[in-house]
N, C-alpha and C. Protein backbone atom coordinates (compact mmCIF):
# COMPACT_ATOMS: atom_id res chain seq x y z
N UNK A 1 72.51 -54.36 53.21
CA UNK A 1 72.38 -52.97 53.59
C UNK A 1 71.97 -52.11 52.40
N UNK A 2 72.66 -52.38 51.28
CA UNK A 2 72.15 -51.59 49.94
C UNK A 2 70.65 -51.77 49.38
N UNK A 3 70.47 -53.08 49.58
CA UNK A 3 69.17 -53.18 49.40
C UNK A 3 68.08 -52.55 50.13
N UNK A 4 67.99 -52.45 51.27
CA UNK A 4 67.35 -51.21 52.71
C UNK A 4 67.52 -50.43 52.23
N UNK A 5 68.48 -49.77 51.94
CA UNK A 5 68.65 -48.04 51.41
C UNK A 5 67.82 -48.15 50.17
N UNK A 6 67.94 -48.76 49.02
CA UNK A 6 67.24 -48.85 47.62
C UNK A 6 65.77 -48.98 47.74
N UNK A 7 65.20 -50.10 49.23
CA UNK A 7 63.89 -50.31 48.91
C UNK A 7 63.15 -49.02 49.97
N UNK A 8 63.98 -48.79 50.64
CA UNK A 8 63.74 -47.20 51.79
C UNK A 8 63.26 -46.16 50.75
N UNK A 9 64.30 -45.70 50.21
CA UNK A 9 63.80 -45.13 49.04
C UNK A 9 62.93 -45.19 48.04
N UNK A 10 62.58 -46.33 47.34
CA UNK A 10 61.72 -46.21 46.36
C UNK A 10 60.62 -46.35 47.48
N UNK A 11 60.17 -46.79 48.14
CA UNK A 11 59.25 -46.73 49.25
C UNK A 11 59.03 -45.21 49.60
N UNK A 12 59.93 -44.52 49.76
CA UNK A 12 59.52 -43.18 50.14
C UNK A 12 58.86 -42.54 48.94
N UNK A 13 59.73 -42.71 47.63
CA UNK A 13 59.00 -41.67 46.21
C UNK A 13 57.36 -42.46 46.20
N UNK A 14 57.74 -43.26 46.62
CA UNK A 14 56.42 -44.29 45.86
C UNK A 14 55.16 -43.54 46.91
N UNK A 15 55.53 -43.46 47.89
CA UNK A 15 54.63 -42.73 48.77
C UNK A 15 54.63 -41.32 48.92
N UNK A 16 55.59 -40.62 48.21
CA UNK A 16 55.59 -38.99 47.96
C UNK A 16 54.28 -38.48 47.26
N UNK A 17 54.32 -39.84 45.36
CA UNK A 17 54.21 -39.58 44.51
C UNK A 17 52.29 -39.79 44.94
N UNK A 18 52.51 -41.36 45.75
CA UNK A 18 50.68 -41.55 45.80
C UNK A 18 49.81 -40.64 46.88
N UNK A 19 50.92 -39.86 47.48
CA UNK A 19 49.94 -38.91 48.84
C UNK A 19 50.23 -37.98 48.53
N UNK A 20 50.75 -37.19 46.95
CA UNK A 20 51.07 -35.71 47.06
C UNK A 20 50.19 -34.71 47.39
N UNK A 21 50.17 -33.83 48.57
CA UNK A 21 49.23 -32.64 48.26
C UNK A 21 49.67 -31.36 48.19
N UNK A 22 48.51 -30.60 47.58
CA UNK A 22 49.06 -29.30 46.82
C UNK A 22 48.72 -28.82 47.94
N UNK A 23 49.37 -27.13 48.24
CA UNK A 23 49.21 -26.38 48.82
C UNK A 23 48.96 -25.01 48.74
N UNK A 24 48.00 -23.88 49.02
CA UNK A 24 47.59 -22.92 48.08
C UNK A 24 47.62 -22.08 49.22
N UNK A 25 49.07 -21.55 49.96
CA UNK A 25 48.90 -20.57 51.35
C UNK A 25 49.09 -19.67 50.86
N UNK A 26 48.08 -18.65 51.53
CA UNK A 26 47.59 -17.28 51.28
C UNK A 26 46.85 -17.16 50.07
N UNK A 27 46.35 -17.64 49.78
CA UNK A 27 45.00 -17.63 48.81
C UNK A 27 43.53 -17.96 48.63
N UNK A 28 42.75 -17.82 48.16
CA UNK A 28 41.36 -17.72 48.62
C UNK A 28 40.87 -18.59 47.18
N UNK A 29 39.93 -19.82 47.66
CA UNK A 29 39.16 -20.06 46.58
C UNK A 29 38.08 -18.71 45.78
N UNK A 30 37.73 -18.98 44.58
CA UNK A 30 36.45 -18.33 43.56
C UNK A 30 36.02 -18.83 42.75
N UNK A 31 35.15 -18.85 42.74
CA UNK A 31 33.76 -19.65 42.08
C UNK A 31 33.76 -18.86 40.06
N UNK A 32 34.62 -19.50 39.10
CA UNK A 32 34.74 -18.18 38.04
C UNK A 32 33.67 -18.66 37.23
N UNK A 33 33.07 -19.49 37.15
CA UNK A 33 31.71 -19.39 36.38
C UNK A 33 30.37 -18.76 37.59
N UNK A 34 29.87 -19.96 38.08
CA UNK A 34 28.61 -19.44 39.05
C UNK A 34 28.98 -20.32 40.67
N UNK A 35 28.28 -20.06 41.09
CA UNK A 35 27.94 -21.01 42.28
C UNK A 35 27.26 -21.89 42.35
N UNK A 36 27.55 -23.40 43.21
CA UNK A 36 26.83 -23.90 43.43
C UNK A 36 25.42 -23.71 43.60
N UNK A 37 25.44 -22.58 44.60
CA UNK A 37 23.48 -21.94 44.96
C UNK A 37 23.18 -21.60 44.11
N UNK A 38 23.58 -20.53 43.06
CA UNK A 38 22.84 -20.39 41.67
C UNK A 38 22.23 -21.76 40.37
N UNK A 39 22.60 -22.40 40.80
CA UNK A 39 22.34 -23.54 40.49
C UNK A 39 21.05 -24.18 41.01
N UNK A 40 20.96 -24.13 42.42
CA UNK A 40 20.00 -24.92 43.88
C UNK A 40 18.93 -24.98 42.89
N UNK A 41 18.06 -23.48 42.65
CA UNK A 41 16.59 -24.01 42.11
C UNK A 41 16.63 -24.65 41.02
N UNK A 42 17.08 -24.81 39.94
CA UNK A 42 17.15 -25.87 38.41
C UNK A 42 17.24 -27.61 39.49
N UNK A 43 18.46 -27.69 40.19
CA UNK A 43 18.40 -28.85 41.15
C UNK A 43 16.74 -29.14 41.55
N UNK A 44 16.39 -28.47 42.47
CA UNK A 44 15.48 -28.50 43.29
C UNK A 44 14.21 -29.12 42.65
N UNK A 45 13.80 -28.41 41.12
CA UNK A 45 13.02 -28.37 40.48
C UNK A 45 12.91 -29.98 40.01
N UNK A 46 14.33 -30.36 39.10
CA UNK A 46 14.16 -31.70 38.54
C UNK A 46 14.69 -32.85 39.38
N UNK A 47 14.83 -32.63 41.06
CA UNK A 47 15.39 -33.43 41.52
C UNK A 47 13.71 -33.80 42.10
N UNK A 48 13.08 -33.17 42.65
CA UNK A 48 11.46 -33.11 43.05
C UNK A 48 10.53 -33.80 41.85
N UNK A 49 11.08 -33.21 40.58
CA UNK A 49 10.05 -33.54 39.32
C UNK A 49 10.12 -35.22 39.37
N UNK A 50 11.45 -36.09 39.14
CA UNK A 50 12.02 -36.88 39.29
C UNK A 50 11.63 -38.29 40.09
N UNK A 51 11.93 -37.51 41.62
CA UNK A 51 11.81 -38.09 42.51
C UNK A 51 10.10 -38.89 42.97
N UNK A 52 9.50 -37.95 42.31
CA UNK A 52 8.33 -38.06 42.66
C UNK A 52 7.42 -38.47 41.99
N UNK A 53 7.83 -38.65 40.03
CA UNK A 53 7.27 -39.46 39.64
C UNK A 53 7.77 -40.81 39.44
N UNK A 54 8.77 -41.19 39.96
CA UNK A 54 9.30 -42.47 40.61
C UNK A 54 8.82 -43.15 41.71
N UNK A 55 8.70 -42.04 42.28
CA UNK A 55 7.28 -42.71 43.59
C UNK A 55 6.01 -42.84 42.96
N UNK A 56 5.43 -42.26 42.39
CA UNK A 56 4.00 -42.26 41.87
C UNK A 56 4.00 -43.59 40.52
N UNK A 57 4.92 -43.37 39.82
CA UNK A 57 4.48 -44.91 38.80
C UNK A 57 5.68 -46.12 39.25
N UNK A 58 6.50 -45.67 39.58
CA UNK A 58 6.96 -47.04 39.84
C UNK A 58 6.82 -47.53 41.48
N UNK A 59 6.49 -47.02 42.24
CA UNK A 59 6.15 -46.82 43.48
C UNK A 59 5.01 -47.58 43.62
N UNK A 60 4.08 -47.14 42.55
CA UNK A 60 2.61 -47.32 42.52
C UNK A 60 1.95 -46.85 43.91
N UNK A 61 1.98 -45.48 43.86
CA UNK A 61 1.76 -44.36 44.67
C UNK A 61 0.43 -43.75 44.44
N UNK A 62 -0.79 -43.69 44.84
CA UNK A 62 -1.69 -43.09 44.22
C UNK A 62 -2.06 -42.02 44.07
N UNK A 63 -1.43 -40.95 45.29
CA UNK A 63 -1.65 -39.73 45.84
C UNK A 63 -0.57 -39.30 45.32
N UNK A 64 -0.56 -38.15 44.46
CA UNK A 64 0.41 -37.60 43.84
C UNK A 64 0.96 -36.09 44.65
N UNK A 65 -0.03 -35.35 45.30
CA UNK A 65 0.15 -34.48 45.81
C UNK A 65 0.99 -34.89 47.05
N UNK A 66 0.18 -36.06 48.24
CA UNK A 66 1.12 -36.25 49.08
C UNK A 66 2.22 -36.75 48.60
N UNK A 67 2.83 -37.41 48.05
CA UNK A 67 3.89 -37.87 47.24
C UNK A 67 4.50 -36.96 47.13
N UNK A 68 4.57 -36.00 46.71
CA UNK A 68 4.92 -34.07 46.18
C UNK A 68 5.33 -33.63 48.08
N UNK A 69 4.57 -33.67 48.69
CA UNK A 69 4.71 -33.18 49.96
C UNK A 69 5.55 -33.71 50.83
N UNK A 70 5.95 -35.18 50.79
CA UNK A 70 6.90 -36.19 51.14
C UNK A 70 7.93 -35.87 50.77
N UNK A 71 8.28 -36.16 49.04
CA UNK A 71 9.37 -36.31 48.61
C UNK A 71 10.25 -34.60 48.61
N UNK A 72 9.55 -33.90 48.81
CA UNK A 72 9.81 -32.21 49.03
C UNK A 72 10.67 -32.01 50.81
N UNK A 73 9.83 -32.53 51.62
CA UNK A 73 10.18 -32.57 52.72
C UNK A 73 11.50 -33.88 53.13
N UNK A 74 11.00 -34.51 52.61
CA UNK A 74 12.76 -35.37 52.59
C UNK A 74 13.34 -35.15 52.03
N UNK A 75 13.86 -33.92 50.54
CA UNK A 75 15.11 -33.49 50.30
C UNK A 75 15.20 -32.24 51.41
N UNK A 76 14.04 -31.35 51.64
CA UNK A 76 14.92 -30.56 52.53
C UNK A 76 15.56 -30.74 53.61
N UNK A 77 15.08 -32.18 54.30
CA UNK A 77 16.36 -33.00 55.03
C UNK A 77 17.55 -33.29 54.56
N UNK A 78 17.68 -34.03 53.55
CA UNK A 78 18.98 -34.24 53.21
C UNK A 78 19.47 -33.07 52.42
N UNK A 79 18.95 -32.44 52.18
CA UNK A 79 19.96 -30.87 51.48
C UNK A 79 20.32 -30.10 52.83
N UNK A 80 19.89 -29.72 54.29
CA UNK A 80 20.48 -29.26 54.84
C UNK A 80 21.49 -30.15 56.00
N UNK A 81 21.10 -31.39 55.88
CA UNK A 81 21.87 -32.27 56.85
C UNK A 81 23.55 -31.89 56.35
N UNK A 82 23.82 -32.38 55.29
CA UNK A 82 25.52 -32.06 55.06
C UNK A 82 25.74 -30.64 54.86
N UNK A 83 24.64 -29.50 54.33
CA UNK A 83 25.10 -28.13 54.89
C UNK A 83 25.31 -27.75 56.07
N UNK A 84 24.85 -28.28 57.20
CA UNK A 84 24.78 -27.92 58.24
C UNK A 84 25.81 -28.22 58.85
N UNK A 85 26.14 -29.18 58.61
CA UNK A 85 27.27 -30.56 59.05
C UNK A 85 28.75 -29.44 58.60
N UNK A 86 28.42 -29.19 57.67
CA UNK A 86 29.79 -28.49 56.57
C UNK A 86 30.12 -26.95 57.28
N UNK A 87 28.44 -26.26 57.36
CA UNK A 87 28.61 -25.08 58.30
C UNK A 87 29.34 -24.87 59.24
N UNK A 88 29.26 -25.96 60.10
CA UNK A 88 29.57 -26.09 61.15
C UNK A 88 30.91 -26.52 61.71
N UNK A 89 31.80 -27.49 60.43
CA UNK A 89 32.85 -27.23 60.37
C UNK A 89 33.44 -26.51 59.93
N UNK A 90 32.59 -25.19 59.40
CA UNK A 90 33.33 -23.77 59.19
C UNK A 90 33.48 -22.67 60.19
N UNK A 91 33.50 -23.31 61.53
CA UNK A 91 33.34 -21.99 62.76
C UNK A 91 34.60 -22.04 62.81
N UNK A 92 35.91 -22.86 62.69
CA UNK A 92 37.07 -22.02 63.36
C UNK A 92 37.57 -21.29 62.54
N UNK A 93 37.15 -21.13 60.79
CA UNK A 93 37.92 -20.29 59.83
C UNK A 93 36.64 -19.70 59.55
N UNK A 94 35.94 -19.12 59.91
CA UNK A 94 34.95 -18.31 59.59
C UNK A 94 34.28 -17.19 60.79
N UNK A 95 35.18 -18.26 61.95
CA UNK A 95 34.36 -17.50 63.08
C UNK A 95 32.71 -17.11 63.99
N UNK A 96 32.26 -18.28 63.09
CA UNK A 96 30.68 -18.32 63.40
C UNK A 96 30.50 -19.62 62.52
N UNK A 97 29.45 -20.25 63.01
CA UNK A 97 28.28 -20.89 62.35
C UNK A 97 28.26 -19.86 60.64
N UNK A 98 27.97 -20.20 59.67
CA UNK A 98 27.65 -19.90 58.76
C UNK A 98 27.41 -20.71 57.39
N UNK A 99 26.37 -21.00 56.99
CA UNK A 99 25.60 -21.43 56.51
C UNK A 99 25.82 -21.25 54.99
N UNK A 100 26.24 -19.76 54.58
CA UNK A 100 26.40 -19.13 53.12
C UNK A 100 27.62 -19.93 52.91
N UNK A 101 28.70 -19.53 53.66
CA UNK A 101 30.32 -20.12 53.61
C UNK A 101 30.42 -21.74 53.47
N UNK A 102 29.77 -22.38 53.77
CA UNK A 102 29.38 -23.61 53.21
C UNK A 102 29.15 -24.30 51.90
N UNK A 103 28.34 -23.19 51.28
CA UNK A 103 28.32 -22.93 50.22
C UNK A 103 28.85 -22.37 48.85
N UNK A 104 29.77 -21.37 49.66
CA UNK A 104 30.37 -20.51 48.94
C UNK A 104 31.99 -20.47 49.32
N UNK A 105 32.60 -21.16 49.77
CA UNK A 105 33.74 -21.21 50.04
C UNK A 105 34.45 -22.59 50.21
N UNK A 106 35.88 -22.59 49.83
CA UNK A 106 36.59 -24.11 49.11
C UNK A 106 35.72 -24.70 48.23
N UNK A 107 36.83 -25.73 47.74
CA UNK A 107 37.13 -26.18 46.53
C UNK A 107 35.85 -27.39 46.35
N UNK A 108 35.59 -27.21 47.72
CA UNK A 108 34.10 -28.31 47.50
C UNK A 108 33.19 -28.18 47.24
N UNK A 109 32.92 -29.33 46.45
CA UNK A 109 31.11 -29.47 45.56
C UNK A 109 30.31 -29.70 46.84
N UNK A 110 29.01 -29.37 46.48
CA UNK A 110 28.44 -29.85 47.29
C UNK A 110 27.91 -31.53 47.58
N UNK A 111 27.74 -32.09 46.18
CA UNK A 111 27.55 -33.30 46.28
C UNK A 111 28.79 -34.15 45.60
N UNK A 112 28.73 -34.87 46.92
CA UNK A 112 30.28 -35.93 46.28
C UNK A 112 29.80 -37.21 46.97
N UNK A 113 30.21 -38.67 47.24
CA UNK A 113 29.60 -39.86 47.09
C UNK A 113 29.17 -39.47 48.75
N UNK A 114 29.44 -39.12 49.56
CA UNK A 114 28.85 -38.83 51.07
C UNK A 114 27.78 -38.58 51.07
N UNK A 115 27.30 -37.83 49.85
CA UNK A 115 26.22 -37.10 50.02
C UNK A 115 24.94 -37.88 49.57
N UNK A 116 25.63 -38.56 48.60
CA UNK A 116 24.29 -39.58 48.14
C UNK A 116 24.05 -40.73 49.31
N UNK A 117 25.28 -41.01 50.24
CA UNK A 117 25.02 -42.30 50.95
C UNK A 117 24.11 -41.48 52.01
N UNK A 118 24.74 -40.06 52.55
CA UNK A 118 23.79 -39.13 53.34
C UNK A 118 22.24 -38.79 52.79
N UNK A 119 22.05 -39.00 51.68
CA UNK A 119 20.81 -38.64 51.22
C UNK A 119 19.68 -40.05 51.08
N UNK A 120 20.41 -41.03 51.31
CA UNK A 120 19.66 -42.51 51.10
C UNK A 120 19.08 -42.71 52.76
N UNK A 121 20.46 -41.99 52.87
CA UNK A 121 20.05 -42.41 54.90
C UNK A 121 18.82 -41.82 55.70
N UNK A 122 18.64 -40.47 54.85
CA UNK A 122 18.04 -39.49 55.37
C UNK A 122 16.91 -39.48 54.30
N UNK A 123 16.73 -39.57 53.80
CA UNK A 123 15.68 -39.69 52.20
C UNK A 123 14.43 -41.14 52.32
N UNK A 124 15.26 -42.27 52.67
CA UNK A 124 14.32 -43.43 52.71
C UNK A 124 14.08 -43.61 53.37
N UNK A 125 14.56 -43.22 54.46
CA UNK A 125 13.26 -43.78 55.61
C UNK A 125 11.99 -42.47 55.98
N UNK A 126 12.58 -41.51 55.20
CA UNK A 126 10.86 -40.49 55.43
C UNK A 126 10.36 -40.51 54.39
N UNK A 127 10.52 -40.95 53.55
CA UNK A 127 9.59 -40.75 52.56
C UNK A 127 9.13 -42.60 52.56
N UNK A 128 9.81 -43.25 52.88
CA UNK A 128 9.04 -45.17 53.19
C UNK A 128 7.90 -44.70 54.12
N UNK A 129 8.32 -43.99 54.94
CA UNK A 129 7.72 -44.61 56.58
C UNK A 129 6.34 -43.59 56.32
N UNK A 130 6.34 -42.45 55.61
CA UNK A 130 5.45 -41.58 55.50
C UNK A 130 4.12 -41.97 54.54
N UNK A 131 4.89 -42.63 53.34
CA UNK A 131 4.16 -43.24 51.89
C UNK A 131 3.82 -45.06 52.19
N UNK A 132 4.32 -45.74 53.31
CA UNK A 132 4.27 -47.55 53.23
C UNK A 132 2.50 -47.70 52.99
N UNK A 133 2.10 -47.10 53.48
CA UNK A 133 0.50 -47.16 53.65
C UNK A 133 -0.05 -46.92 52.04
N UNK A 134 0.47 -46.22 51.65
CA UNK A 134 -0.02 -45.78 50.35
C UNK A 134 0.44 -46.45 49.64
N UNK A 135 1.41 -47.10 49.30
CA UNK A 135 2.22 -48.24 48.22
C UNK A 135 1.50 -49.12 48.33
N UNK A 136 1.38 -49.84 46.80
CA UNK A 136 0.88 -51.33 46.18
C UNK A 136 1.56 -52.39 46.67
N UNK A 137 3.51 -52.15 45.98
CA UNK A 137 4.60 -53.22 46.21
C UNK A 137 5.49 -52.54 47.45
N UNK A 138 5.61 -53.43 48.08
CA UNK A 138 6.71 -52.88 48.94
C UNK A 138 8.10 -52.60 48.95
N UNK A 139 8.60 -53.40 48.09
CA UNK A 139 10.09 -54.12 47.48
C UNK A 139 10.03 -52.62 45.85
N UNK A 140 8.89 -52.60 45.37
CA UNK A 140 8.72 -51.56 44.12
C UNK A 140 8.97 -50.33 44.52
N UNK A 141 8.47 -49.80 45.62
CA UNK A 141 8.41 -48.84 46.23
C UNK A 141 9.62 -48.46 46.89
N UNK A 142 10.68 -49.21 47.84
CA UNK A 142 11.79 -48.91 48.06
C UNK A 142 12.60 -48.83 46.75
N UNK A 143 12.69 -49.78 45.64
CA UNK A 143 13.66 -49.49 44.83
C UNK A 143 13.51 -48.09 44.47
N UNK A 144 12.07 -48.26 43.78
CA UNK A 144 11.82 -46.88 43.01
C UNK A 144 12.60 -45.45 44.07
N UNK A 145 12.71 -45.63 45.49
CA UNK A 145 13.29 -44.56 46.22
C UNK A 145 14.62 -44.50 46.32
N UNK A 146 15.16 -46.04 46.20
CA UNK A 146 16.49 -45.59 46.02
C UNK A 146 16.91 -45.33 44.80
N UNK A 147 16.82 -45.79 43.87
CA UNK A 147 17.02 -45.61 42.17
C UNK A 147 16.94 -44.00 41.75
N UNK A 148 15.78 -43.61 42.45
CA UNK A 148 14.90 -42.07 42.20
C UNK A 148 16.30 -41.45 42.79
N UNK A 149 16.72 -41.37 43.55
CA UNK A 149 17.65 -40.72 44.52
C UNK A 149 18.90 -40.91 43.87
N UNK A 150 19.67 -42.10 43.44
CA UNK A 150 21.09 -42.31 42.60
C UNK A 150 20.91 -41.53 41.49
N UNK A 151 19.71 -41.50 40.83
CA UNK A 151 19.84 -40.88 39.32
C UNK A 151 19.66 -39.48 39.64
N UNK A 152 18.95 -39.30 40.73
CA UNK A 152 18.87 -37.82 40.97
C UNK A 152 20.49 -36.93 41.65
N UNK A 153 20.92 -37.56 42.29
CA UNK A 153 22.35 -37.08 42.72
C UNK A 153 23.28 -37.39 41.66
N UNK A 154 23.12 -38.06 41.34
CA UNK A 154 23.98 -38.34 39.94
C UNK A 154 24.10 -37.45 39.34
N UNK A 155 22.71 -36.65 38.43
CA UNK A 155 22.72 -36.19 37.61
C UNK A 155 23.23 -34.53 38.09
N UNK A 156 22.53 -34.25 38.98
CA UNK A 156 23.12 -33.06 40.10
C UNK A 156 24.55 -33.10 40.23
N UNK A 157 24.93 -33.89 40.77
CA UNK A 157 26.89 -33.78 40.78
C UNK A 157 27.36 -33.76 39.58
N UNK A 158 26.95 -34.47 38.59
CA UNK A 158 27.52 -34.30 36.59
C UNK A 158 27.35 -32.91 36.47
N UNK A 159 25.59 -32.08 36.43
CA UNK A 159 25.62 -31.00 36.15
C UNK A 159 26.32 -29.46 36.85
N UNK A 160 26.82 -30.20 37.77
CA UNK A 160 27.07 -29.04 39.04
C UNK A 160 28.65 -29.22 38.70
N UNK A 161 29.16 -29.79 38.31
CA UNK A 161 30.65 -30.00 38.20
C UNK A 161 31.36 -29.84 37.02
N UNK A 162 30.10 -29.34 35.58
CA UNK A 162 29.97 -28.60 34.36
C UNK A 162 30.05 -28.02 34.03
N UNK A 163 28.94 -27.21 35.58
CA UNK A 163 28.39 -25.38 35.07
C UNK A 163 29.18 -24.71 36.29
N UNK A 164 29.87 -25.58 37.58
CA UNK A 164 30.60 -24.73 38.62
C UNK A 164 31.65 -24.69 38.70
N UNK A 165 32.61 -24.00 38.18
CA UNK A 165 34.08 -24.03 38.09
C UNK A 165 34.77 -23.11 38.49
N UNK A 166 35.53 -23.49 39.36
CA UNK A 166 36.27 -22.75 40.53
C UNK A 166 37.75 -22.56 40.37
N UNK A 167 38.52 -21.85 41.28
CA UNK A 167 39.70 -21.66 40.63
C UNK A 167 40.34 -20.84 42.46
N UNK A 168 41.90 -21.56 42.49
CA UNK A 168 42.45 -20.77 43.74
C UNK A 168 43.05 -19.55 43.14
């Protein structure tokens, strides 16, 4: 019987200690350096710059412009797929659809590992299915898209989690 009570217990701290969560009622996240969105265009810029000469030399892509037009149009898929997604689980504390509040409200980054598996999902197959015709290697060409995409979210969640610092 002593032993039940002893292992009841350390069983309970042990599970206090590994599921603790904090609680912050009646208080409002703030963003005390910048925002995520103040950030978006520097993203936008070297995630495109990036992306796209990864398609073009390691891709072995010949068309650089369509390449530019592809890889542009498949991040603005995957940049609004999990905003939208996020928006939208902001209607019962926001009271609407809203799109800004997504952005600008809680403790969440915008990119965390969901987002890169969301951005592979949504990223490679429009920019494969759009560019297959135009690629040399086929096997070169997918890596170069997924590789282009890890180093690009990568570097986006490092820098975004540097320069955005928040506070309840």
């Amino acid at each position: 019987m002593k032993k039940k009570v002893i292992a009841t217990l350390s069983l309970t701290v042990l599970f206090l200690l590994m599921f603790a969560t904090i609680s912050n009622a009646n208080s409002s996240w703030h963003w005390v350096t910048v925002s995520p969105l103040k950030v978006l265009p520097f993203a936008v810029f070297f995630t495109l710059l990036i992306e796209t000469v990864a398609v073009v030399f390691i891709g072995k892509v010949a068309d650089i412009k369509k390449s530019f037009i592809v890889v542009a149009l498949a991040n603005i898929f995957s940049f609004l797929a999990p905003g939208i997604f996020r928006a939208y689980r902001f209607i019962p504390t926001s009271g609407g659809f809203s799109l800004m509040a997504a952005f600008n409200k809680g403790p969440y980054y915008i990119v965390l590992t969901g987002y890169l598996v969301l951005t592979l999902i949504v990223e490679l197959p429009v920019v494969y299915f759009l560019l297959r015709k135009e690629a040399k290697r086929k096997w070169g060409f997918i890596i170069s898209i997924v590789a282009s995409n890890i180093v690009t979210t990568l570097l986006v969640a490092i820098c975004e989690r540097q320069i955005c610092i928040g506070r309840w």
